[in-house]
N, C-alpha and C. Protein backbone atom coordinates (compact mmCIF):
# COMPACT_ATOMS: atom_id res chain seq x y z
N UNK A 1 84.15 76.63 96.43
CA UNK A 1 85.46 77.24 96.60
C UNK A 1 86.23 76.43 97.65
N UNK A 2 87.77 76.79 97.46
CA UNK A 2 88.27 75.72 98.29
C UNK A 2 89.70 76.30 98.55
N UNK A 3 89.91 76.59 99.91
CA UNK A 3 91.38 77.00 100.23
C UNK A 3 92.58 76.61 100.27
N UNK A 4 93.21 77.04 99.07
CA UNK A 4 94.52 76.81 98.60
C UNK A 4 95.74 77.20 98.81
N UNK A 5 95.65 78.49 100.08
CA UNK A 5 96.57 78.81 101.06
C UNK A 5 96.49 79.23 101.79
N UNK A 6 96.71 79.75 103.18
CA UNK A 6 97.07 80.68 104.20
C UNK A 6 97.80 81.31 104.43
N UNK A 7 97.83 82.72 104.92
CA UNK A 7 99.07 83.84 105.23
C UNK A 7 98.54 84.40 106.46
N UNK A 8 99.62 84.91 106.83
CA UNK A 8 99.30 85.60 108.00
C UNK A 8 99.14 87.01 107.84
N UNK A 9 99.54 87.53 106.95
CA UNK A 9 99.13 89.15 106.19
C UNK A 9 98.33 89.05 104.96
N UNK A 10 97.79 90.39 104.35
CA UNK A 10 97.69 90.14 103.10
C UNK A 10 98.36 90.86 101.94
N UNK A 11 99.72 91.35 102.32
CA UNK A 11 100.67 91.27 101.47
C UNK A 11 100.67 90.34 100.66
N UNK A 12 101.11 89.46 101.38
CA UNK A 12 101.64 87.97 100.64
C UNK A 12 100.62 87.35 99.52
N UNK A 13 99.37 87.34 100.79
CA UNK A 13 98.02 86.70 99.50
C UNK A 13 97.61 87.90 98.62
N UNK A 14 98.00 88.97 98.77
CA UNK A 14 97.63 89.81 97.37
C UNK A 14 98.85 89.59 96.23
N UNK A 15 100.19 89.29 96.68
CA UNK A 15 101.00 88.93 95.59
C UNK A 15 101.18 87.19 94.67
N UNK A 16 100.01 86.01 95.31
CA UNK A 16 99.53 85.00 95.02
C UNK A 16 98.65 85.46 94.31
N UNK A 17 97.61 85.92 94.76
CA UNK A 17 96.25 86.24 94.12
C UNK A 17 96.56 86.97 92.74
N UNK A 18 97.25 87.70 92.79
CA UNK A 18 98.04 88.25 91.28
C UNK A 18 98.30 86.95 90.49
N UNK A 19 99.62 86.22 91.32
CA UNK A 19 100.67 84.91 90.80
C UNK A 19 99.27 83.83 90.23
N UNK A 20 98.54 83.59 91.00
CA UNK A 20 97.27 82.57 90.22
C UNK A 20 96.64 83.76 88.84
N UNK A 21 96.08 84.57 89.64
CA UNK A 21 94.96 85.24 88.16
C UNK A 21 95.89 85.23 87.18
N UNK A 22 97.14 85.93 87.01
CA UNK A 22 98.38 85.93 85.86
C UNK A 22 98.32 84.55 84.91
N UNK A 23 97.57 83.16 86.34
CA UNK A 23 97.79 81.93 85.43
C UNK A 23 96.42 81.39 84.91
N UNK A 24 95.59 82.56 85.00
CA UNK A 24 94.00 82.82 84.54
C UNK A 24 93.52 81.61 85.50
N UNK A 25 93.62 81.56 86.94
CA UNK A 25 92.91 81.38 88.17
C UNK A 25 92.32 82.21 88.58
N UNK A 26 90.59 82.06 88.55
CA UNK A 26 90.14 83.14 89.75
C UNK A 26 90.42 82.86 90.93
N UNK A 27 90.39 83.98 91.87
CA UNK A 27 90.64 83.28 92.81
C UNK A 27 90.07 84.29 94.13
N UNK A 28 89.98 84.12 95.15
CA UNK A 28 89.30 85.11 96.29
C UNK A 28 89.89 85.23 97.44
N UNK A 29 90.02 86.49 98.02
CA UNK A 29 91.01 86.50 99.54
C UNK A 29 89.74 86.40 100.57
N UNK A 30 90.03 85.87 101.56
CA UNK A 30 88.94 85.38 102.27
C UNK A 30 89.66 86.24 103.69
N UNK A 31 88.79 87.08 104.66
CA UNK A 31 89.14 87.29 105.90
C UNK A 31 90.57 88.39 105.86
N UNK A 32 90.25 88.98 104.80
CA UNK A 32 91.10 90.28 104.21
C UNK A 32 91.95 91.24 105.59
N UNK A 33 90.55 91.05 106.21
CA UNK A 33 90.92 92.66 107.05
C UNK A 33 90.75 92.11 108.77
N UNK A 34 90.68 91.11 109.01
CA UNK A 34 90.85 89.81 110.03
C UNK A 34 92.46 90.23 110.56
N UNK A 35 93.41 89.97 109.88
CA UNK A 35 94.78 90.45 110.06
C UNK A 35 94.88 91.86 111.22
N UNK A 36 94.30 93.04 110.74
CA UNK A 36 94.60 93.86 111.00
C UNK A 36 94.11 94.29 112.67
N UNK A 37 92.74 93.04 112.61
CA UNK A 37 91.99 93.14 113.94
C UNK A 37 92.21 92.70 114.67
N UNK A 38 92.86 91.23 114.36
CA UNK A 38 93.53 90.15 115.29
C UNK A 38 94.91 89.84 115.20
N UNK A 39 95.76 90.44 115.33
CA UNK A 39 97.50 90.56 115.00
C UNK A 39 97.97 90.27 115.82
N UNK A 40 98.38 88.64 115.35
CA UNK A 40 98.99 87.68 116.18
C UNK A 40 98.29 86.68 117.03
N UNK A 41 96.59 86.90 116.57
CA UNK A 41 95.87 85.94 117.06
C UNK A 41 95.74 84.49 115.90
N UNK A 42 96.07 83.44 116.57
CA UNK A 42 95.88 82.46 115.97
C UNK A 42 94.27 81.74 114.97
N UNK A 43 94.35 81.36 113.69
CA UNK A 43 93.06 81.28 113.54
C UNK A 43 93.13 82.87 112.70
N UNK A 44 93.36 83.49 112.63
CA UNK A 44 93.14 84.84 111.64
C UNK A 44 93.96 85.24 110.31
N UNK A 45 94.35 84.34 109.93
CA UNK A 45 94.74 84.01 108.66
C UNK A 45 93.94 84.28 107.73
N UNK A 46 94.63 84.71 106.85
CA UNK A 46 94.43 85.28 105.51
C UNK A 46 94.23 84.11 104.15
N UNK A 47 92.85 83.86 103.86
CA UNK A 47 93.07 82.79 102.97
C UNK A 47 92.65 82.48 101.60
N UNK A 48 93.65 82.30 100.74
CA UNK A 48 92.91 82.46 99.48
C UNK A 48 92.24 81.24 98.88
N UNK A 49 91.08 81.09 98.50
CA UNK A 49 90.22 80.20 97.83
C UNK A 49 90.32 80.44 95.87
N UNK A 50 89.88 79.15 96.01
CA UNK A 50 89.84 78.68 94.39
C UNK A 50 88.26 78.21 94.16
N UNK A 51 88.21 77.95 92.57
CA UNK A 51 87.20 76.93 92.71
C UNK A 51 87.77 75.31 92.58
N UNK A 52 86.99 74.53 92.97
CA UNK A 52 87.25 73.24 93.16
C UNK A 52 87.91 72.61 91.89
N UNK A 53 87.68 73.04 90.89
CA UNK A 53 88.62 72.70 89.38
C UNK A 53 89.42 72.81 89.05
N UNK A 54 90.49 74.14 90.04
CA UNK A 54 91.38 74.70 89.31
C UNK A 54 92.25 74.69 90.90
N UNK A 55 92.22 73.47 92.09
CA UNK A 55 92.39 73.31 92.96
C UNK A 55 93.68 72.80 93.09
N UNK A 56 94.00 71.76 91.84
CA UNK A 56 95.26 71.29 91.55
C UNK A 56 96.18 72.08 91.09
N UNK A 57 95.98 72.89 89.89
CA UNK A 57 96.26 73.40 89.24
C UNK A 57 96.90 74.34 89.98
N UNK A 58 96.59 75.12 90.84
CA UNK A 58 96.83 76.04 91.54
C UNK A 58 97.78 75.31 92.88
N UNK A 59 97.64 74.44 93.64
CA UNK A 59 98.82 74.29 94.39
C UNK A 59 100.05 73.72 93.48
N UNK A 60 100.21 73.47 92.30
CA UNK A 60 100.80 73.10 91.67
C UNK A 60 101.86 74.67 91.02
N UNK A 61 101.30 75.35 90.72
CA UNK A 61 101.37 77.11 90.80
C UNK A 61 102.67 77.10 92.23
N UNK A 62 102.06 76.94 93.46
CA UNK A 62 102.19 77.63 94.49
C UNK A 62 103.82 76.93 94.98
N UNK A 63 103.33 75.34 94.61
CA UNK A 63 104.68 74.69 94.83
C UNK A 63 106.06 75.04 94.13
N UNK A 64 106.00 75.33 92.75
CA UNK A 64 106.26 75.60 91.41
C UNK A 64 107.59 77.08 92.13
N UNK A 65 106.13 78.02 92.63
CA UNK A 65 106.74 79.41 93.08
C UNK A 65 107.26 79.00 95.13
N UNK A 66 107.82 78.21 95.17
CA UNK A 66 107.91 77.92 97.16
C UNK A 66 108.38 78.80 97.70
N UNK A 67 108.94 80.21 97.34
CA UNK A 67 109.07 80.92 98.52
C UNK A 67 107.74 81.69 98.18
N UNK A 68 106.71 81.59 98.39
CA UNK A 68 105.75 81.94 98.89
C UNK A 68 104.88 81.48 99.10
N UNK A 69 105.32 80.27 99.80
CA UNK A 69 104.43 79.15 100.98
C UNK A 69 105.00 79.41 102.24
């Protein structure tokens, strides 16, 4: 697996994580509940992973959609 973005909530990466699976990407939120413990600590980012195949494919997705980078 391989991280294909960062957020600082997981608003945002739950409405990616939709925007990839929609483009039949699996995909995984990593450090979900990190946010809520460390708010506003640096390093506690919210991050969604891919697998290594679908690595392109998916920032290609993300660029595609830029307001939600």
């Amino acid at each position: 697996m391989k991280v294909v973005a960062k957020y600082p909530d997981i608003y945002k990466a739950h409405i990616v994580q939709g925007l990839l699976e929609n483009e039949g990407i699996e995909c995984e939120i990593i450090n979900e509940n990190l946010p809520f413990l460390g708010m506003g600590v640096a390093g506690f980012d919210v991050r969604i992973v891919v697998r290594e195949e679908d690595y392109d494919r998916a920032k290609e997705i993300l660029a595609a959609n830029d307001d939600l980078n």
